[in-house]
Every structure is written in structure tokens, then in C-alpha cells.
Protein backbone atom coordinates (compact mmCIF):
# COMPACT_ATOMS: atom_id res chain seq x y z
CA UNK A 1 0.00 0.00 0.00
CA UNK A 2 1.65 2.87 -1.29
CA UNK A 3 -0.01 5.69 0.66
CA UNK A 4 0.78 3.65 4.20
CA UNK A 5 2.91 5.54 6.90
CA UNK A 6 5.60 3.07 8.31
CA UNK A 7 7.08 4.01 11.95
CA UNK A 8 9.07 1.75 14.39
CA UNK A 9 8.37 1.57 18.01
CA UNK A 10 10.90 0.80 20.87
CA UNK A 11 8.20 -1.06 23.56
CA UNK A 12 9.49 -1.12 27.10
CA UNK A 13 11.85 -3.60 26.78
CA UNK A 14 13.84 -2.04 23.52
CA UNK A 15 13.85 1.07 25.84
CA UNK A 16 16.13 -0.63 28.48
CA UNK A 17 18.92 -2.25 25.61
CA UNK A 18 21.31 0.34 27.72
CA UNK A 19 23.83 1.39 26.64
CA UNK A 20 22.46 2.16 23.14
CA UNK A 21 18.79 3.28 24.16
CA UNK A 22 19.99 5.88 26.03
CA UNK A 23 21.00 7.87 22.75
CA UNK A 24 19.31 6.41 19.83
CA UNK A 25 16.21 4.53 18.80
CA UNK A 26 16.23 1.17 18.54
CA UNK A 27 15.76 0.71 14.99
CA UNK A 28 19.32 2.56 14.41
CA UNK A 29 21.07 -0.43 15.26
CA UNK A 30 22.99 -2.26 13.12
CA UNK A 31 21.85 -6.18 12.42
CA UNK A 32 23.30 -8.38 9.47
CA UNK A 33 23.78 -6.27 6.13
CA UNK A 34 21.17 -3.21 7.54
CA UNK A 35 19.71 -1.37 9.92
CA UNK A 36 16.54 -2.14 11.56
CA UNK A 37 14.61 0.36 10.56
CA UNK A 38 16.02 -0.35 6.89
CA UNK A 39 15.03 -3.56 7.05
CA UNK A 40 11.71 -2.85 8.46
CA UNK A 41 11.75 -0.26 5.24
CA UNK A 42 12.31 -3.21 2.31
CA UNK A 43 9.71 -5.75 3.94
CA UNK A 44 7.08 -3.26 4.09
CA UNK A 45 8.19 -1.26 0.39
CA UNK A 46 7.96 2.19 2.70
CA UNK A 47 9.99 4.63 4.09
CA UNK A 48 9.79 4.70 8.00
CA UNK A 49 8.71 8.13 9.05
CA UNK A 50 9.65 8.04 12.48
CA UNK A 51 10.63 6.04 15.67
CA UNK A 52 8.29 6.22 18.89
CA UNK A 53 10.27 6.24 21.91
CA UNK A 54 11.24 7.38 25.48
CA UNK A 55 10.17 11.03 25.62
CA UNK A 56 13.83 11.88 25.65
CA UNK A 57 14.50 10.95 21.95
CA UNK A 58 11.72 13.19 20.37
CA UNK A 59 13.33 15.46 18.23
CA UNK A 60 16.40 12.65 17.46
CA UNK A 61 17.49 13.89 13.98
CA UNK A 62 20.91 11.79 13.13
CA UNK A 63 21.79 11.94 9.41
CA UNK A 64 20.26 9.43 7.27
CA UNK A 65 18.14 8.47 10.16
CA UNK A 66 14.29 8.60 10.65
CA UNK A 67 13.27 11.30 13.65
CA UNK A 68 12.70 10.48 16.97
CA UNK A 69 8.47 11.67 17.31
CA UNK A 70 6.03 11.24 20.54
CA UNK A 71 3.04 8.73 19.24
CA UNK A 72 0.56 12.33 19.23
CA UNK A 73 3.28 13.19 16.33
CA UNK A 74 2.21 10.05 14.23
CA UNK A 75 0.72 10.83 11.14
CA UNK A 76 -3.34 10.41 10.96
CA UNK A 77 -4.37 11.00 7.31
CA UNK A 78 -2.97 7.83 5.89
CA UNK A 79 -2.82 3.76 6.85
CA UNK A 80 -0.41 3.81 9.57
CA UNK A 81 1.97 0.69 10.23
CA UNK A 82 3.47 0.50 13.86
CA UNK A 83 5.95 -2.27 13.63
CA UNK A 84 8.27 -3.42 17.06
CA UNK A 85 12.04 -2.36 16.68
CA UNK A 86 12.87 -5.34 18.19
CA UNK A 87 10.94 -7.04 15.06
CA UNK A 88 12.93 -9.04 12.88
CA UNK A 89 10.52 -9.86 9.67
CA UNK A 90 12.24 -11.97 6.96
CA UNK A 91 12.10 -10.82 3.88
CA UNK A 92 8.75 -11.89 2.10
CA UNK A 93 5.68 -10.83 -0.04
CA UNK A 94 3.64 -8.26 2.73
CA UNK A 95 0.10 -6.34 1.69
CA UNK A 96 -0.73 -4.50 4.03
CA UNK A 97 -4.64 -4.35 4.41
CA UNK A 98 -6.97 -1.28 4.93
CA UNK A 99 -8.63 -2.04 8.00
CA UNK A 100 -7.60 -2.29 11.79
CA UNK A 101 -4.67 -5.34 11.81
CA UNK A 102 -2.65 -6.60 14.71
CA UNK A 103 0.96 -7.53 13.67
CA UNK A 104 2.34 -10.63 14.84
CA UNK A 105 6.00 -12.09 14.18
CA UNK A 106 6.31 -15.60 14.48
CA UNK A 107 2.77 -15.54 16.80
CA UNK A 108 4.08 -12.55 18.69
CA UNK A 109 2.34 -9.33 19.14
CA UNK A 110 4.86 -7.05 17.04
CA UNK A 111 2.71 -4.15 16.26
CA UNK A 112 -0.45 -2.84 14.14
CA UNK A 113 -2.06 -1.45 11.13
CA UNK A 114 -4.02 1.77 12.21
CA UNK A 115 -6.87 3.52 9.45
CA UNK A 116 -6.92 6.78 8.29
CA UNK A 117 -8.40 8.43 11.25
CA UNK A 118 -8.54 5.39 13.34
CA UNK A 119 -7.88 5.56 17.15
CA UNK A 120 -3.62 5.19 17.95
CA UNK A 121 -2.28 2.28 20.05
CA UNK A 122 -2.12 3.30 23.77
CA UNK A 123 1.44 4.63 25.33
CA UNK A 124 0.45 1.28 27.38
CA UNK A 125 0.08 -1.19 23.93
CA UNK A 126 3.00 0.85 22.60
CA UNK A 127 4.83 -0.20 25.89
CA UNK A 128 3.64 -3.82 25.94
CA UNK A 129 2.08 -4.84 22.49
CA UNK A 130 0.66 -8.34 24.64
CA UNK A 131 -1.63 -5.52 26.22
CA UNK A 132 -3.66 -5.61 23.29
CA UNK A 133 -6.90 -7.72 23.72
CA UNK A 134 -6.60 -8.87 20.22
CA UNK A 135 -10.06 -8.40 19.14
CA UNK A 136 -8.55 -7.37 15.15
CA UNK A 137 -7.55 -9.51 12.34
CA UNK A 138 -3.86 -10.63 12.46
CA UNK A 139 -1.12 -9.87 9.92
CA UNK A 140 1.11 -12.57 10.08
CA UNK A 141 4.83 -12.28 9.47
CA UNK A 142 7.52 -14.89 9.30
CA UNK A 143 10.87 -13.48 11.44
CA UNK A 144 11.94 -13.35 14.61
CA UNK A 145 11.64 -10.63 17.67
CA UNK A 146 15.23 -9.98 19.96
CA UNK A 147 15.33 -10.21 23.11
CA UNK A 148 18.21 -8.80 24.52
CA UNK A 149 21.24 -6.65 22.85
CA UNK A 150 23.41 -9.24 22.77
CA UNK A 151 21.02 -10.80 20.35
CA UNK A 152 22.32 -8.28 17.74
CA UNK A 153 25.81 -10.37 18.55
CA UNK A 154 25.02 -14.08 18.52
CA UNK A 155 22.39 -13.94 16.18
CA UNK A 156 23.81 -11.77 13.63
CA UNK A 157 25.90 -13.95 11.83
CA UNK A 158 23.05 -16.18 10.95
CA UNK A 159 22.13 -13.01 9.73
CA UNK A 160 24.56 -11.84 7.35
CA UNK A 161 24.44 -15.19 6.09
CA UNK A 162 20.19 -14.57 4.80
CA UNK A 163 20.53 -11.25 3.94
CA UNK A 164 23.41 -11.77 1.51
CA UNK A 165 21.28 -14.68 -0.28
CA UNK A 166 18.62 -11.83 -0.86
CA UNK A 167 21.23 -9.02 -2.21
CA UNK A 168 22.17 -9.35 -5.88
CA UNK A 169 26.46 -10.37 -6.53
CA UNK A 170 28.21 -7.54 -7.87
CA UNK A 171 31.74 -6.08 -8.62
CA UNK A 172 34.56 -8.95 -9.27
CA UNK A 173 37.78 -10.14 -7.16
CA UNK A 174 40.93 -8.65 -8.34
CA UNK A 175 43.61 -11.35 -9.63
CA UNK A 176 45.77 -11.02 -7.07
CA UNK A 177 43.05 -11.34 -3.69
CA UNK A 178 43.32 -14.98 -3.11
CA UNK A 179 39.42 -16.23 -2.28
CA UNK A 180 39.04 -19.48 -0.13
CA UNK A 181 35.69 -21.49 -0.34
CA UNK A 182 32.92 -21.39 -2.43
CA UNK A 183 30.71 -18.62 -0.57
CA UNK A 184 29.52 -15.24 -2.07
CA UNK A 185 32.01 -12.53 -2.27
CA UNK A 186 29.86 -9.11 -3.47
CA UNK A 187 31.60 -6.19 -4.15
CA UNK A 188 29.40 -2.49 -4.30
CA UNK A 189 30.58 -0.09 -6.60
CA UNK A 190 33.72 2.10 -6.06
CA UNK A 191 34.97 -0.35 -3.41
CA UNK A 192 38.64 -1.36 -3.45
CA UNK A 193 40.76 -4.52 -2.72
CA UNK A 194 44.37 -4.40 -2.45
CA UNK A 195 46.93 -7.17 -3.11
CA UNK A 196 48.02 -9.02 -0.15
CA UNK A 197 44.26 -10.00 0.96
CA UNK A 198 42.59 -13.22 1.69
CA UNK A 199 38.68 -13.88 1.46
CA UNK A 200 37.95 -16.60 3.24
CA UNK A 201 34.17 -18.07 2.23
CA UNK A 202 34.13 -21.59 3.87
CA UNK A 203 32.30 -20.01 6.74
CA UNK A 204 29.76 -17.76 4.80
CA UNK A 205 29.36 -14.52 2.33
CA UNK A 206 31.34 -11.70 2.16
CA UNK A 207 29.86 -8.84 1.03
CA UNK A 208 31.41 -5.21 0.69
CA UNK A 209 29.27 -2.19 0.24
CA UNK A 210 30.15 0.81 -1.81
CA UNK A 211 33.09 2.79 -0.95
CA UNK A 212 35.10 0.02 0.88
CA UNK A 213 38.38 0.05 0.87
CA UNK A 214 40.09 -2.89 2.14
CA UNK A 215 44.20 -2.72 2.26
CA UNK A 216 46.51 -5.52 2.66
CA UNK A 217 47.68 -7.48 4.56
CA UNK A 218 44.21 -8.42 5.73
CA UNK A 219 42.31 -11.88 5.92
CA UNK A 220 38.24 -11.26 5.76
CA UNK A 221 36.29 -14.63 6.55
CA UNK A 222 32.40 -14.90 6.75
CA UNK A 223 29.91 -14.07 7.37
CA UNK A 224 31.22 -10.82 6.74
CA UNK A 225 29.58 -7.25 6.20
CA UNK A 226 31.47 -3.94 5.48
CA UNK A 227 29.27 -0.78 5.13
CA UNK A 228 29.59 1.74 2.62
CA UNK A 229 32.73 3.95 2.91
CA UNK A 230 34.56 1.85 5.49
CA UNK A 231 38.33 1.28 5.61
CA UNK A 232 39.62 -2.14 6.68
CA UNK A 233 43.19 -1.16 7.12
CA UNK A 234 44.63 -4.76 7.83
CA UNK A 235 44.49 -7.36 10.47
CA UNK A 236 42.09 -10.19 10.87
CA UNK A 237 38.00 -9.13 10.51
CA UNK A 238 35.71 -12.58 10.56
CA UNK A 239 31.82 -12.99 11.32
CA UNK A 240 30.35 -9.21 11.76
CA UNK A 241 28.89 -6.29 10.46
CA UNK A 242 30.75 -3.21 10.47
CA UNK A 243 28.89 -0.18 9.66
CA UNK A 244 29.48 2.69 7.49
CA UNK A 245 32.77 5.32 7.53
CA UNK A 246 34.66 2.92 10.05
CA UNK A 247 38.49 2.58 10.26
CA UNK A 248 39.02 -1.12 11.56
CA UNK A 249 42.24 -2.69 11.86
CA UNK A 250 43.38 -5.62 14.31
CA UNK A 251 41.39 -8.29 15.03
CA UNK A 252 37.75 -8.31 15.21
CA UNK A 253 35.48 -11.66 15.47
CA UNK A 254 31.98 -11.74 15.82
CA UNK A 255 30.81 -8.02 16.55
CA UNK A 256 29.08 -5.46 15.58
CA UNK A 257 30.20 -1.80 14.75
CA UNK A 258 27.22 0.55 14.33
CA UNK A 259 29.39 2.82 12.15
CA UNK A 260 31.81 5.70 12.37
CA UNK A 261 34.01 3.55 14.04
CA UNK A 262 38.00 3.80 14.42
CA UNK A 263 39.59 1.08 15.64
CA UNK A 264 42.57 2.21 13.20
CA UNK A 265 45.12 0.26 15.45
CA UNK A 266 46.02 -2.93 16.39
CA UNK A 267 44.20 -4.95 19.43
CA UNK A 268 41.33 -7.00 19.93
CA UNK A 269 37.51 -6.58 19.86
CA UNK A 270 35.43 -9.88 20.10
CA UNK A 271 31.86 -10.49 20.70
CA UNK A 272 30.84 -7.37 21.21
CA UNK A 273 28.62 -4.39 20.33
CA UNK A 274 30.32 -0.81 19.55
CA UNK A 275 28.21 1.97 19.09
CA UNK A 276 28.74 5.00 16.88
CA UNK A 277 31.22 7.24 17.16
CA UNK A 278 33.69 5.47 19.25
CA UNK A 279 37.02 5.47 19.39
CA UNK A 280 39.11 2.66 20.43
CA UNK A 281 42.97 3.46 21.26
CA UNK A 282 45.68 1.82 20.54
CA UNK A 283 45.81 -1.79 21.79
CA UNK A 284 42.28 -1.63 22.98
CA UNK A 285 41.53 -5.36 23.85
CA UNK A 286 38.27 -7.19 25.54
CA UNK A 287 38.25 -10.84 27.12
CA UNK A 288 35.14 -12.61 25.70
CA UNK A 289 35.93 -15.79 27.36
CA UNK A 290 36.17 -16.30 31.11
CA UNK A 291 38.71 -18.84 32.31
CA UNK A 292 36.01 -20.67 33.82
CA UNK A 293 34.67 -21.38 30.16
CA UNK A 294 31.38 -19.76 32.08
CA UNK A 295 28.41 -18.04 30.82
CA UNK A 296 28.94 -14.37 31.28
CA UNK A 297 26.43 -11.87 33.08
CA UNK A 298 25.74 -8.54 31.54
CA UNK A 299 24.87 -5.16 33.88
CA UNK A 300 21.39 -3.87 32.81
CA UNK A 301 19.12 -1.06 33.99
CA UNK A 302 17.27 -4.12 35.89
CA UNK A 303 20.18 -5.93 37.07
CA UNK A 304 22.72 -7.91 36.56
CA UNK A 305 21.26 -10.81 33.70
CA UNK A 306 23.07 -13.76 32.83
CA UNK A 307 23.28 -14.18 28.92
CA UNK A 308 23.28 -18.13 28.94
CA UNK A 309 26.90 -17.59 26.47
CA UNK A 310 30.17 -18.03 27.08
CA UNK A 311 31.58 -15.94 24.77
CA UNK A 312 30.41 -11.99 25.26
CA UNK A 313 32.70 -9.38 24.61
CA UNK A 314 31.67 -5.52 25.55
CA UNK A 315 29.45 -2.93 24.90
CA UNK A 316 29.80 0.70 24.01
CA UNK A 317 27.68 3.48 24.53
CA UNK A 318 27.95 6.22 21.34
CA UNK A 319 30.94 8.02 21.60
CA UNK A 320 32.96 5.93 23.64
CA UNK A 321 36.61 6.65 24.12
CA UNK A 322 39.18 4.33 25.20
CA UNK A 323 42.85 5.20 25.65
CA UNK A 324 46.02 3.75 24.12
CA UNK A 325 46.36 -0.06 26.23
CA UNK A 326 42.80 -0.36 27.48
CA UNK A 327 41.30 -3.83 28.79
CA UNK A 328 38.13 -4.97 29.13
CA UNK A 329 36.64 -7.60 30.95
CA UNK A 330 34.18 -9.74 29.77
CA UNK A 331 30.93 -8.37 29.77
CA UNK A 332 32.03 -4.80 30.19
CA UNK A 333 29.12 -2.44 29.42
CA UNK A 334 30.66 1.59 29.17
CA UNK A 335 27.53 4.26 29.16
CA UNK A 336 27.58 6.95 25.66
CA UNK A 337 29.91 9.41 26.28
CA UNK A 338 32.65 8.06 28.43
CA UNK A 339 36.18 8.42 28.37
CA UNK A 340 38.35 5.70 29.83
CA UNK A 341 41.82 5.41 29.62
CA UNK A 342 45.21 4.98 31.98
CA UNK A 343 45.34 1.28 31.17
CA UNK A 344 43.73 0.01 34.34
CA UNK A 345 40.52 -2.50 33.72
CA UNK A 346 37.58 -0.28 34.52
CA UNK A 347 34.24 -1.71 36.40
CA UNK A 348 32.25 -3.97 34.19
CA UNK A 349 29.43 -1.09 34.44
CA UNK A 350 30.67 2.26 33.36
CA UNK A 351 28.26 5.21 33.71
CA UNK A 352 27.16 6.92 30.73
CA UNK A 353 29.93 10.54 30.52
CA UNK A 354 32.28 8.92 33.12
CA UNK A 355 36.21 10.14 32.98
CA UNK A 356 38.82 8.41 34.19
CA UNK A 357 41.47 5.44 34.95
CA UNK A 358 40.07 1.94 36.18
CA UNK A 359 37.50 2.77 39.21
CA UNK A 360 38.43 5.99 39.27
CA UNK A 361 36.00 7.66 37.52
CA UNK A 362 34.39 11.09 37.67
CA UNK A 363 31.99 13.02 35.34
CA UNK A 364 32.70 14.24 32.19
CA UNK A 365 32.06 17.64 31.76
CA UNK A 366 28.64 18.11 29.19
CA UNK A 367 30.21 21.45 27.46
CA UNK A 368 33.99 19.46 27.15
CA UNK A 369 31.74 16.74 26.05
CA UNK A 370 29.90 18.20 23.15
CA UNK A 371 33.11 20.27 22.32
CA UNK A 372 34.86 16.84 21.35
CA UNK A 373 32.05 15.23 19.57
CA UNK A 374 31.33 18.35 17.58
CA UNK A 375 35.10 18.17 16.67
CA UNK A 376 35.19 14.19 16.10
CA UNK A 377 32.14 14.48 13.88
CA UNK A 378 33.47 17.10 11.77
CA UNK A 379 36.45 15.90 10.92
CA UNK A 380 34.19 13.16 9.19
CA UNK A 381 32.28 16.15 7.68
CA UNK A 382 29.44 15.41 9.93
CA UNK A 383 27.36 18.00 11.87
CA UNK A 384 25.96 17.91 15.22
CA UNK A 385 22.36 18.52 14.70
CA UNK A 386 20.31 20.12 17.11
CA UNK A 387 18.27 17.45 17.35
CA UNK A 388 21.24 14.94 18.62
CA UNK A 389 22.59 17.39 20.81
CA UNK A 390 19.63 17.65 22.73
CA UNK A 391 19.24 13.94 23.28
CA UNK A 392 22.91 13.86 24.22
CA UNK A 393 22.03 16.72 26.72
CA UNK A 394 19.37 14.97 27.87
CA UNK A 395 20.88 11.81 28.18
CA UNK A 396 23.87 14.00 30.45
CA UNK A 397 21.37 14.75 32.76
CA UNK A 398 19.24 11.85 33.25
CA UNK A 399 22.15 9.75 34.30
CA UNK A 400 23.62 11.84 36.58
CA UNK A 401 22.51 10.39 39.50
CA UNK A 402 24.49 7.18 38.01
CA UNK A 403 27.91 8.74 38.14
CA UNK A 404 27.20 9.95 41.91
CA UNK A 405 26.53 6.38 43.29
């Protein structure tokens, strides 16, 4: 339906996938070979017109990104589609119908179809989509629906592995990259391999967006994604996305970089999520893998939660800084913002805007804050909207009671 509305919802779970929530919707992360919301986007043939969130991300205007809006902002003159962000829908054949339709994902409540001047969802429904009594036809989706952020992780490259086998094979190998297996290698236009670099297939695709540039010595293995404009600068990269504009180098195995990413530098980054914006200094390394061989707990805003996995790496908040030597421990979750460095292992939680060495940690300043991410951005020739700098501001001040405990 061509006139339909499409806008992603984070329900009261997606709202506590710290640290990422606390500064973006959750249909900006990155899963497999897209975004959420630009998956949500091809199943559904529209463009999403806005996420529904925590009151704090209303206004949430990141480049290339659909605005943060508060559920009075959702448009009422056309068919409206309210689809989970925590909704994974496999790509397949959807029509969306005219009248009143509950979403479900694989039998789960996922969302709704609302009519032209039809009656919104509840902030409760919106919260909890079970809360609907279900008295409306279903639309019934095959997929999935996460759980838990880590899901992006262990999940994804299962992933990268379906959404290549729906993307078309372009581009060609050079000669002189040596390709092992007999997986997909897609290459987007514009993007570069040197001599001097292995693609290794055995374990799944490999596909490079437009704009890569990969330089040798480097050994890729699948289930592999690069975004467009990204610079693999050598090392050994093997089963994750990496998003767009990243400098990666060193070794990184089963992760996810949400994009504008350097890790130019050697060290290691396994099993884990980075956010946007981060910077990882030199010899930046996190254990995955405790010598127990087990499963790892994860801080969240509820608790401490075990993941059930034995391999879990760390997670960074947007704009993350780590100094030159930095360890992690398994598990490690730093809040957006911080700035950790002085080569002693800091707490497994980190406060969102924390400064400091190990424990010793104090608040970052909001105007030296927003000073260096205005500078970071631009040197990517990216602005810092209004829009983001009053979520970051907001996000400042809503966790300040955090870096006080």
C-alpha cells in the first residue's frame, strides 16, 4: 500500500537495551547487512517516518536516520503501520490491508495497522504490544523478535548469512586477492581490494558495500559485512557487520560496529557491540571468554542478567573513548559518552559521561563533552544537529545520579 505511513516503536523492553537506548532509537542499530529500521523499510516497500520512543528521543534527527516523534506526532491522514524495533521480519511478499490489523511475528504481538483516522495504540500497547486484547484480524509475518542486545551479537551472523542470499552479486575479485571457499564474495561499486588480501568463504558470504576500501595485509572470513565507505586497514575481521565510515584494523570476530568507528590500530575486539562514534585506542583489547569457560552476566538497567553464552565481549555506549592499552573484561558495558583510559581495567558497568582510569572515575564535563564530539564528527564532515545534541544533553542529565553512586 503505497499511501501507508511506516514508523518503528521501541516497547518497554527495547527502551532498556542500555547502553544504546539511552541515545538512539532502537531501529538505528545495526543487524546483518542493515539497519533495523532499513530492514523494516524493504519488507514493508515504505519509508519509515519516524521512531516512537522514550520522551527523551523526540526530536532525534541523526543523518540518514528517521526522527525520533512522541506517538501524538504520528501521522493520521494515511494507513499507519506500527511495527516493534525489536521485530525481525524476513524478507517476504507483505500487503498491508486497509482495515484495523494486529501484527504478529512468528505468533508474537509485534505491532499494528491503524486507518486513516482510526484511534492510535495506547502509550500502554505501545509499551507492551501483549496488552492488546486482540479483538482485530492478524497480519502474520515470518521473522523473529530480539530479546536482549546481545542478540544483535550471537544472532547476527546467521544473519549476514540470509541477507546476503537476498542481495544481488556484484563487482569482481581482483587477480591477485586470493578467495578461499565457495561462498559469495559481493563487491558495491567504487569499493577497493588491495593485493596481499585473503577472502575466506568456507564459513559464509562476504559482502562489501560501496566505498570500501580494504588494504593488505588483511584476511576477511564470513559471514562478513562492510558498510559503505569503510576502511579495513589490515588485520584479521571474521563474522560481523561493520557499519558505514569505520576505520578497523586488528582483530575483530563476531561483533558489531554501528558505524563511524576507528579502531585504526592494532588490538582485539570480540563479541561485542560498539556503538557510533567510538574510538578505540591503541591496543584496545576485551576478554570474551572467562577462564572458567562460564556463561557471562551482563549489567542492565534491571540488574545484573546472565546471557546463557560463554563468549560476550563488551558494549559501548555512542561516543565511547578508550585510551592507548585499554582492557576490558568480559561483559564490560561503558555508558555513551565516556572516556576511559590509563590502562587500568575499569568496572564492568561504566556510567554513561564517566572520565577516568580503572575505578576511578568522575563526570565528564557536558560542554567538554559536546566540544569533542562536535570536533570528532566534523572531521568526518558530519554536523551535530540540534536534534542529537539535545538527546545527548538529555541523556547527560538523566544519568547523573548514576555517576554519583
Amino acid at each position: 500500500m503505497s499511501d501507508a505511513k511506516l514508523y518503528l516503536f521501541d516497547d518497554s523492553r527495547a527502551r532498556r537495551w542500555a547502553p544504546f537506548s539511552l541515545t538512539r532509537p532502537v531501529g538505528e542499530l545495526l543487524f546483518g547487512c542493515s539497519t533495523l529500521k532499513a530492514r523494516a523499510e524493504r519488507v514493508f516497500g515504505m519509508e519509515c517516518h519516524g521512531h516512537v520512543s522514550r520522551r527523551a528521543l523526540v526530536g532525534f534527527d541523526e543523518a540518514g536516520a528517521a526522527q525520533g516523534v512522541s506517538l501524538d506526532q504520528v501521522a493520521r491522514d494515511h494507513v499507519v503501520v506500527l511495527l516493534s524495533s525489536r521485530a525481525i521480519p524476513e524478507f517476504q511478499d507483505v500487503e498491508v490491508p486497509s482495515e484495523r490489523a494486529r501484527i504478529t511475528v512468528d505468533g508474537a504481538p509485534a505491532g499494528w495497522v491503524v486507518p486513516p483516522g482510526s484511534e492510535l495504540p495506547s502509550e500502554l500497547w505501545i509499551r507492551n504490544p501483549g496488552h492488546d486484547p486482540g479483538n482485530t484480524p492478524e497480519l502474520k509475518l515470518e521473522g523473529i523478535i530480539l530479546d536482549r542486545p546481545w542478540d544483535l551479537v550471537t544472532r547476527n551472523g546467521a544473519r549476514v548469512c540470509a541477507d546476503a542470499a537476498t542481495m544481488p552479486v556484484e563487482g569482481f575479485v581482483p587477480s591477485d586477492v586470493v578467495v578461499i571457499g565457495d561462498g559469495t564474495v559481493s563487491i558495491g561499486e567504487g569499493a577497493q581490494i588491495e593485493s596481499g588480501v585473503t577472502l575466506d568463504t568456507r564459513g559464509g558470504p562476504i559482502r562489501l558495500d560501496r566505498g570500501v576500501r580494504v588494504e593488505g595485509p588483511a584476511r576477511l572470513s564470513g559471514p562478513l559485512y562492510v558498510g559503505p565507505d569503510t576502511t579495513l586497514t589490515g588485520g584479521s575481521i571474521s563474522t560481523s557487520s561493520i557499519g558505514r565510515n569505520c576505520r578497523v584494523r586488528g582483530e575483530v570476530s563476531d561483533s558489531v560496529l554501528l558505524g563511524y568507528v576507528n579502531k585504526a590500530h592494532d588490538g582485539y575486539i570480540g563479541h561485542a557491540l560498539v556503538g557510533r562514534w567510538v574510538n578505540l585506542g591503541a591496543l584496545t583489547t576485551n576478554s570474551d571468554l572467562k577462564n572458567n569457560y562460564g556463561t557471562i552476566s551482563v549489567w542492565t538497567p534491571d540488574g545484573d542478567v546472565d546471557t546463557g553464552q560463554i563468549k560476550v565481549g563488551c558494549f559501548l555506549g555512542d561516543h565511547v573513548k578508550t585510551g592507548i592499552g585499554t582492557l576490558l573484561n568480559t561483559g564490560t558495558v561503558v555508558g555513551s559518552g565516556s572516556n576511559i583510559f590509563g590502562g587500568a581495567m575499569p568496572p564492568v558497568a561504566v556510567p554513561p559521561f564517566s572520565w577516568g582510569s580503572g575505578s576511578n572515575l568522575t563526570e565528564y564535563r557536558l560542554d567538554k563533552f559536546l566540544e569533542t564530539a562536535e570536533r570528532v564528527m566534523a572531521r568526518r564532515d558530519v554536523a551535530l544537529t540540534p536534534g542529537v545534541r539535545a538527546v545527548l544533553e538529555a541523556a547527560w542529565l538523566g544519568t547523573a545520579s548514576r555517576r554519583s553512586e
